[in-house]
N, C-alpha and C. Protein backbone atom coordinates (compact mmCIF):
# COMPACT_ATOMS: atom_id res chain seq x y z
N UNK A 1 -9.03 10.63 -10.93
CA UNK A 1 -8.36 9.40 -11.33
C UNK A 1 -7.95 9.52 -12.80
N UNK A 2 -6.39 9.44 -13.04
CA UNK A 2 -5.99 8.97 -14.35
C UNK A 2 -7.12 7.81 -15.09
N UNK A 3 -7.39 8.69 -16.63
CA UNK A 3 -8.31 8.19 -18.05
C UNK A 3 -7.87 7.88 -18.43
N UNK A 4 -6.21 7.71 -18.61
CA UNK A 4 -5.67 7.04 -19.77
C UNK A 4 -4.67 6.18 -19.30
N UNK A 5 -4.01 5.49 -20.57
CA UNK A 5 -2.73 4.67 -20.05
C UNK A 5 -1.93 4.72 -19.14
N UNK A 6 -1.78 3.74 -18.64
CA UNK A 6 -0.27 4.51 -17.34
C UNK A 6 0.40 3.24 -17.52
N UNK A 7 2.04 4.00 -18.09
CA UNK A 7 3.47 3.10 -18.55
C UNK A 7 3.82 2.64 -16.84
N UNK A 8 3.74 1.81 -16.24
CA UNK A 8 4.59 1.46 -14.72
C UNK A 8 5.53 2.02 -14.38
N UNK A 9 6.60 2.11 -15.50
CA UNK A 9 7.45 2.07 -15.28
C UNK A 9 8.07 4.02 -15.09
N UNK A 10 7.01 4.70 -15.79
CA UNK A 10 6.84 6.04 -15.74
C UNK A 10 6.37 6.12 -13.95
N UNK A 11 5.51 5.69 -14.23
CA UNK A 11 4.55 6.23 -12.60
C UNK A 11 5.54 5.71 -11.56
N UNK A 12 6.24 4.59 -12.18
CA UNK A 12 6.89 4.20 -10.85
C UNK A 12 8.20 5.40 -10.11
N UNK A 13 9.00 5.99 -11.69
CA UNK A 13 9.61 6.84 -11.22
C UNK A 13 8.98 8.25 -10.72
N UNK A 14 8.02 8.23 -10.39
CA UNK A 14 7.34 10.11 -10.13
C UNK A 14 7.35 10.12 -9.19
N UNK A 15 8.00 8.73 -8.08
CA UNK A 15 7.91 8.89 -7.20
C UNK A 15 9.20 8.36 -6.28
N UNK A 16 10.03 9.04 -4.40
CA UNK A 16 10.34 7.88 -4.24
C UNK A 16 9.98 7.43 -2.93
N UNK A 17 9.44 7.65 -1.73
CA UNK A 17 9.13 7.57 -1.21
C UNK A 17 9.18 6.06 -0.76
N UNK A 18 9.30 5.08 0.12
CA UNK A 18 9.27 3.90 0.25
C UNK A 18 7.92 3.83 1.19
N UNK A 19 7.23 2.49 0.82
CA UNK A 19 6.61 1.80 1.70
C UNK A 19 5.47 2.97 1.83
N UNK A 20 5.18 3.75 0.88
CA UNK A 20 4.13 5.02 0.75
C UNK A 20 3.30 4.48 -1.25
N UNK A 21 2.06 3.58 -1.25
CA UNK A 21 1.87 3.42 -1.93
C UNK A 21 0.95 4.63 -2.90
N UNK A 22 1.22 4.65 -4.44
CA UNK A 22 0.40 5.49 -5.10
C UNK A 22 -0.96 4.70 -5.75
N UNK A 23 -1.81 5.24 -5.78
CA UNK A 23 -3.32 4.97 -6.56
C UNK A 23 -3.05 5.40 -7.44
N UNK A 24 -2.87 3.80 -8.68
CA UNK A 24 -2.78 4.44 -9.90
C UNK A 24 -4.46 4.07 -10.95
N UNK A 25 -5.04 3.02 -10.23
CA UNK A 25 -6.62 3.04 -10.95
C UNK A 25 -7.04 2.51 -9.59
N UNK A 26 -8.30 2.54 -9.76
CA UNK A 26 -9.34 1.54 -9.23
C UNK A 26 -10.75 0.83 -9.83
N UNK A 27 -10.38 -0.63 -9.77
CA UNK A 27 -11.38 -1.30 -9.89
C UNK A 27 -12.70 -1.94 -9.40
N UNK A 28 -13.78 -1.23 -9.58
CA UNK A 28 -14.33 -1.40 -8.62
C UNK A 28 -14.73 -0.59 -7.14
N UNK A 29 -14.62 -1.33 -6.13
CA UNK A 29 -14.06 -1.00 -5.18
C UNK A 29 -12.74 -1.45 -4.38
N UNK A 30 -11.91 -1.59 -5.77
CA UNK A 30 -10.24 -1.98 -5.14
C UNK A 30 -9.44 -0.74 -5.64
N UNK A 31 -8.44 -0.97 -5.16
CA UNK A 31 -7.25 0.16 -5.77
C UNK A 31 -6.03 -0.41 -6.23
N UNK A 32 -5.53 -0.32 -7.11
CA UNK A 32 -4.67 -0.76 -8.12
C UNK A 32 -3.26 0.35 -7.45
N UNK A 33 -2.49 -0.12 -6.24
CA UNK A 33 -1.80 0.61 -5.64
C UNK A 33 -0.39 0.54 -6.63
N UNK A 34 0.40 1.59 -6.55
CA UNK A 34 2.10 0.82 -6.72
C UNK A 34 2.53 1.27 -5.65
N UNK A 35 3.99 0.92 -5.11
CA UNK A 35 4.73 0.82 -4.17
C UNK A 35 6.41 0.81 -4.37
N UNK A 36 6.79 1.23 -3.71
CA UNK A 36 8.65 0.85 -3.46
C UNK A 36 8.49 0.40 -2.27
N UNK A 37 9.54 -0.64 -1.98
CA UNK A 37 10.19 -1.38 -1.00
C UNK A 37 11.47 -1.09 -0.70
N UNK A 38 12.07 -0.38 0.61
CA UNK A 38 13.69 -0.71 1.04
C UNK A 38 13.33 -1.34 2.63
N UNK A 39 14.13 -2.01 2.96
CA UNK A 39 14.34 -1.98 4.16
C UNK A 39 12.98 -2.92 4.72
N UNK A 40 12.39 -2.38 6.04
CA UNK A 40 11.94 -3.53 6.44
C UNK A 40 10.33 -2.82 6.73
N UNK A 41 9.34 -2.90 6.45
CA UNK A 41 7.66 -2.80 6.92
C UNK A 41 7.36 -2.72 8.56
N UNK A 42 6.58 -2.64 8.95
CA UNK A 42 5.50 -3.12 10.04
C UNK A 42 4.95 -4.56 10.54
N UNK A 43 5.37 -5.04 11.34
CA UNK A 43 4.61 -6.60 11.47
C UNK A 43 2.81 -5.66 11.85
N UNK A 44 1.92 -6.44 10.67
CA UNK A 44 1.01 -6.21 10.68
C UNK A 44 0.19 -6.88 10.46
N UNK A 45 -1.80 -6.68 10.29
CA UNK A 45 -2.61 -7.63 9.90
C UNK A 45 -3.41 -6.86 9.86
N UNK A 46 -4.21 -7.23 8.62
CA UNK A 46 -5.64 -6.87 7.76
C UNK A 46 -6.87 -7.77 7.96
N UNK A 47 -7.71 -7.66 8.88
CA UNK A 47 -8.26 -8.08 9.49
C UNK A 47 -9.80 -8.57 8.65
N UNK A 48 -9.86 -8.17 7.52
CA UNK A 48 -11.25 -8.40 7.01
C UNK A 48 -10.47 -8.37 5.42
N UNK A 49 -9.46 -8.50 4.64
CA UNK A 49 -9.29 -8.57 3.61
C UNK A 49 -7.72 -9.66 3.38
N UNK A 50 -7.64 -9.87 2.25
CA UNK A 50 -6.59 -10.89 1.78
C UNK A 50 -5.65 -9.06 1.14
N UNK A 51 -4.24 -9.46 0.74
CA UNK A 51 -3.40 -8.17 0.53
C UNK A 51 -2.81 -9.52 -0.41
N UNK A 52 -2.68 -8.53 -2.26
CA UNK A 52 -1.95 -9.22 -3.14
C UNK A 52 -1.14 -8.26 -3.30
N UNK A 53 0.02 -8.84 -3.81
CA UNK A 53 1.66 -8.53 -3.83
C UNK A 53 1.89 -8.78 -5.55
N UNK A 54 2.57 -8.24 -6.25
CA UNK A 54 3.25 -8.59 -7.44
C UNK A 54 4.34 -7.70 -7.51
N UNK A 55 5.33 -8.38 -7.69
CA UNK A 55 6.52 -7.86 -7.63
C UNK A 55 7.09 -7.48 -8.86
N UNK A 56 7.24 -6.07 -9.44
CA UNK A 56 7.75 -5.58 -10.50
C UNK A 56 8.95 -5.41 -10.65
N UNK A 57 9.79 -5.25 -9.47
CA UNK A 57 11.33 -5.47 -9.85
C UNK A 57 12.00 -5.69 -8.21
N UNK A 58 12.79 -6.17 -8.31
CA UNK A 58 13.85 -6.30 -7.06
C UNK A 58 12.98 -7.37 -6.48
N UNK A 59 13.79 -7.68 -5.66
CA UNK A 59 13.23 -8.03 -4.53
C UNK A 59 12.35 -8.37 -3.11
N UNK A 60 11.22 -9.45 -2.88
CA UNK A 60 10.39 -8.96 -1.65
C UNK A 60 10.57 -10.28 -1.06
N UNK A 61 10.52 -9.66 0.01
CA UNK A 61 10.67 -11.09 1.30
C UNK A 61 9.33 -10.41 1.85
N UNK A 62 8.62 -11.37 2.21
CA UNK A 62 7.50 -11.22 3.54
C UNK A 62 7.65 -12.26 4.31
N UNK A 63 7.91 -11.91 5.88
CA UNK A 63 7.58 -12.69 6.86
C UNK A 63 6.46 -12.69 6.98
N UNK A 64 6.13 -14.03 7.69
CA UNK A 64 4.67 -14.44 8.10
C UNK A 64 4.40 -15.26 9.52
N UNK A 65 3.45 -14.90 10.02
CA UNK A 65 2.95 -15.58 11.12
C UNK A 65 1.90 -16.39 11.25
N UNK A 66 2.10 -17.32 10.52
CA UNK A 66 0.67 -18.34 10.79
C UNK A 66 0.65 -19.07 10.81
N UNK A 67 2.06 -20.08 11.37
CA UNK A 67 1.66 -21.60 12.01
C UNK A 67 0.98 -21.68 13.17
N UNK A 68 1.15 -22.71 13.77
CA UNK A 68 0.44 -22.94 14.94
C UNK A 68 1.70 -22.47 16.13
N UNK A 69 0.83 -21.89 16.86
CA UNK A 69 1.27 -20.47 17.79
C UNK A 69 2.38 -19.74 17.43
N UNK A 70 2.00 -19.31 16.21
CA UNK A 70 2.39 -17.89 15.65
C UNK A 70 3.70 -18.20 14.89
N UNK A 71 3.88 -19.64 14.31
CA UNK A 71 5.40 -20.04 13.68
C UNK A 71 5.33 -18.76 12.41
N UNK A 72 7.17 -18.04 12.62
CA UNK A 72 7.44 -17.81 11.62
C UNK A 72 7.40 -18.02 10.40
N UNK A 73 7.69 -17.80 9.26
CA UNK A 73 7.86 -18.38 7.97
C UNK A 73 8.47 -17.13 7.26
N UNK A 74 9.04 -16.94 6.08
CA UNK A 74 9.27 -15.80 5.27
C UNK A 74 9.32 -16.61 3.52
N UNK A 75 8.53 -15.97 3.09
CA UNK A 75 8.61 -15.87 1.25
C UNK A 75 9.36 -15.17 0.87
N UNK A 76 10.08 -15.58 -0.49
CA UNK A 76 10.93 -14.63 -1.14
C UNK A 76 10.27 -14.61 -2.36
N UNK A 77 9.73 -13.75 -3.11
CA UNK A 77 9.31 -12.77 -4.25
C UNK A 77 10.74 -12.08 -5.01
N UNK A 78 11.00 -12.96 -6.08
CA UNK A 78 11.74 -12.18 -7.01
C UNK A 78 10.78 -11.84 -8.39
N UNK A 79 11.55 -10.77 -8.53
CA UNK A 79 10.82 -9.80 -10.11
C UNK A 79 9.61 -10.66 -11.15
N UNK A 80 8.65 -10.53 -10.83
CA UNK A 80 7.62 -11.41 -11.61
C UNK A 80 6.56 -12.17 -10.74
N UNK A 81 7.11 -12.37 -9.43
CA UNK A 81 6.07 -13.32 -8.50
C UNK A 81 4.83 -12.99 -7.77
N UNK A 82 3.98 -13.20 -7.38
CA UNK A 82 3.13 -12.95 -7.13
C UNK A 82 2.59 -13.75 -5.32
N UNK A 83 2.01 -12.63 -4.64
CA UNK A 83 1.56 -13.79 -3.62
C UNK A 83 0.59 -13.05 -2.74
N UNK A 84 -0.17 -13.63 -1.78
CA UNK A 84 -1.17 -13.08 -1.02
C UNK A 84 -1.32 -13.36 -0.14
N UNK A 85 -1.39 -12.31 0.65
CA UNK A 85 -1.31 -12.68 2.16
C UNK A 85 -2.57 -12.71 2.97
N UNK A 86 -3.27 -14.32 2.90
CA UNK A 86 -4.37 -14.06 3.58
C UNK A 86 -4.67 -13.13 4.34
N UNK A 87 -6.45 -13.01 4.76
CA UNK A 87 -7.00 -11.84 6.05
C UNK A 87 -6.59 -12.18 6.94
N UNK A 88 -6.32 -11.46 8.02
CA UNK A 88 -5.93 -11.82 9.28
C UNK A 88 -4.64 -12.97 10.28
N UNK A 89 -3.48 -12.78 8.74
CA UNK A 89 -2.41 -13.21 8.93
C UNK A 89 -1.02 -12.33 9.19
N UNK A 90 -0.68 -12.30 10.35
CA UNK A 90 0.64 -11.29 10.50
C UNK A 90 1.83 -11.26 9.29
N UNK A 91 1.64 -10.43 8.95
CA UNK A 91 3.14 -10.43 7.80
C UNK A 91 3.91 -8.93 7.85
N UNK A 92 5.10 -9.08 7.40
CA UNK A 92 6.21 -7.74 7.59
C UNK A 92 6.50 -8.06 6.15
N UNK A 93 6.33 -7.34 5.34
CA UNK A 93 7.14 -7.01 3.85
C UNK A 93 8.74 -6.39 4.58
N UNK A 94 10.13 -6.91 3.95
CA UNK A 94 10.75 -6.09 3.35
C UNK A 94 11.45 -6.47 2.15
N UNK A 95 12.52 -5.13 1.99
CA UNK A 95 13.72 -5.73 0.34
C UNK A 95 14.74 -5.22 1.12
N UNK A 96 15.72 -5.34 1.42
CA UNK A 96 17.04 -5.08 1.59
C UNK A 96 17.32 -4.59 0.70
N UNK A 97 17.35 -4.65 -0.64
CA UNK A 97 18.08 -4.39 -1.87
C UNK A 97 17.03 -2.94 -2.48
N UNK A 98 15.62 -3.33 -2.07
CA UNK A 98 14.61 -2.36 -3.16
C UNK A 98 14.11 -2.89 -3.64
N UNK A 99 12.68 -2.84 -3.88
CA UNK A 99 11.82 -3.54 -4.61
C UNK A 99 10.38 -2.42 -5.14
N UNK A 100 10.24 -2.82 -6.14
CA UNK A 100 8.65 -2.24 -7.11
C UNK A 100 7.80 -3.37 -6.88
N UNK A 101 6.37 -2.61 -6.35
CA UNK A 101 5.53 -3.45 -6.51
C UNK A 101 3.78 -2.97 -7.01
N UNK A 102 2.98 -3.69 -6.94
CA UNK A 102 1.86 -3.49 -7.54
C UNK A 102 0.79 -4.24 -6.27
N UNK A 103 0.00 -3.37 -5.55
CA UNK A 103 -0.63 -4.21 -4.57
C UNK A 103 -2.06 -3.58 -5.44
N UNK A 104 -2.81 -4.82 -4.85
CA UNK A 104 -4.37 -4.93 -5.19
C UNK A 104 -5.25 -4.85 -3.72
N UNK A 105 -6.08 -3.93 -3.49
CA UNK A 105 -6.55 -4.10 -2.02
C UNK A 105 -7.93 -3.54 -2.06
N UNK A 106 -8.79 -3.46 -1.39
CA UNK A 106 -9.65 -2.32 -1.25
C UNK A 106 -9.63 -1.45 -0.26
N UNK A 107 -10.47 0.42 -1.32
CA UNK A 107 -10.00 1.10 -1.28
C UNK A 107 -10.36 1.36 -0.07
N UNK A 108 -9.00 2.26 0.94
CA UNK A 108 -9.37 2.75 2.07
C UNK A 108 -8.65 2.00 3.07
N UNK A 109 -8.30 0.97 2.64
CA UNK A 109 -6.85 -0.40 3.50
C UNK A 109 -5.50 0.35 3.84
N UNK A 110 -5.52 0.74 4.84
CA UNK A 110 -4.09 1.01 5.94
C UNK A 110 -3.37 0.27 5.34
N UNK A 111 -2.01 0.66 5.17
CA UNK A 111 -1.12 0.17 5.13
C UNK A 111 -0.33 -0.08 6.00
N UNK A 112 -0.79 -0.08 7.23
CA UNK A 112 -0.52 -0.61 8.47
C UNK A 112 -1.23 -1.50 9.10
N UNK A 113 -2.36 -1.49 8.33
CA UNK A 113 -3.36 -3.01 8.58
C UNK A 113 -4.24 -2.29 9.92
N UNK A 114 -5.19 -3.48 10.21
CA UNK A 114 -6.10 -3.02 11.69
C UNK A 114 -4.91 -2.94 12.94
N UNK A 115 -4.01 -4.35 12.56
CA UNK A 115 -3.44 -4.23 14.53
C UNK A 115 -2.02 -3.97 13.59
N UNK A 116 -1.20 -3.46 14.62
CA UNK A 116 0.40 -3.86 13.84
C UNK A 116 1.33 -3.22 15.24
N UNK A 117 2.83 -3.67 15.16
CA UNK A 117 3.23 -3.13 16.12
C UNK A 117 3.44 -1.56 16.13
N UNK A 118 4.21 -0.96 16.74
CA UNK A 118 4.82 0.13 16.39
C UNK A 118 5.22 0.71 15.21
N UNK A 119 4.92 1.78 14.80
CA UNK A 119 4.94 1.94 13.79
C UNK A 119 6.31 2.80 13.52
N UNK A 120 7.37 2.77 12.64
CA UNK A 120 8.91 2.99 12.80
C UNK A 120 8.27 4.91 11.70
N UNK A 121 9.29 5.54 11.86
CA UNK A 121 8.86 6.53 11.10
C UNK A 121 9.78 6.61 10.05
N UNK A 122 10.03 5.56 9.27
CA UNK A 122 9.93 5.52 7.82
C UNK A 122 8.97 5.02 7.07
N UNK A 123 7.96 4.53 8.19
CA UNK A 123 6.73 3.76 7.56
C UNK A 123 5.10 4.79 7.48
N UNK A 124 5.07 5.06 6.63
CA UNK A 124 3.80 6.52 6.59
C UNK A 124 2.65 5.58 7.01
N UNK A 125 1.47 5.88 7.74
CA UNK A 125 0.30 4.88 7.76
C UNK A 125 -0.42 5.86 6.83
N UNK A 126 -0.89 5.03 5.59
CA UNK A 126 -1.52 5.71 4.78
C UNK A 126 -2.48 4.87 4.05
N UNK A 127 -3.49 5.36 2.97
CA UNK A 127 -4.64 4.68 2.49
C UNK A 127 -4.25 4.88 1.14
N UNK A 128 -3.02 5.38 0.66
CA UNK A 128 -2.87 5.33 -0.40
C UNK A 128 -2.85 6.39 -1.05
N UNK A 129 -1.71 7.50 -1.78
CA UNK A 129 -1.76 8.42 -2.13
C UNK A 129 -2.15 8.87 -3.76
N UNK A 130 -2.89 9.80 -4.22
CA UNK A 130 -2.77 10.20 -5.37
C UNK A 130 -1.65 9.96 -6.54
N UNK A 131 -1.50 8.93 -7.51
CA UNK A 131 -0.67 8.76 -8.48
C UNK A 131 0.47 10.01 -9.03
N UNK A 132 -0.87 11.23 -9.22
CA UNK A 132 -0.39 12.38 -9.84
C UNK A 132 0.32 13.45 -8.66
């Protein structure tokens, strides 16, 4: 694990990969993920944890499923916002446009969550890759 400073905006370019988050610290037992966003996620759910979102640039929409019997909803996240998607609530991240983000989770959380549909193969199921 990176000892020293890390500029965002450096780490963010080392990488481009979408919807493939990097471990850039961990606190604790969380991981201080970053991320790119194009296009559209996984309808998924995290079954024993809440998933925070902060949006560093562009754009994020997340759909959501948690009215009563399964009502839609979608948030829009522009550059600065922040939001969390309760445990065990269906949600699909995407950006049409591209989006940077900063997720907070603990470590070892799929990014495909416990249940989710099909998984498209632009979407890596992963626990989070090495920063460096």
């Amino acid at each position: 694990m990176i000892r020293e400073p890390i500029d965002l905006d450096t780490a963010l370019d080392r990488f481009d990969q979408a919807w493939s988050p990097r471990i850039a610290a961990r606190v604790n037992d969380y991981d201080v993920r970053l991320a790119k966003a194009r296009g559209e996620h996984v309808w998924h759910a995290h079954d024993d944890t809440d998933e925070f979102f902060l949006v560093l640039d562009g754009k994020l929409h997340i759909a959501l499923r948690d009215g009563p019997g399964g009502r839609e909803r979608t948030v829009r996240l522009p550059t600065g916002s922040v939001f969390v998607v309760p445990r065990g609530v269906e949600h699909r991240p995407s950006s049409p446009g591209g989006a940077a983000m900063l997720l907070f989770e603990p470590s070892g959380t799929s990014t495909v969550g416990d249940r989710h549909d099909p998984v498209p193969g632009h979407v890596p199921a992963t626990t989070g890759r090495p920063l460096d």
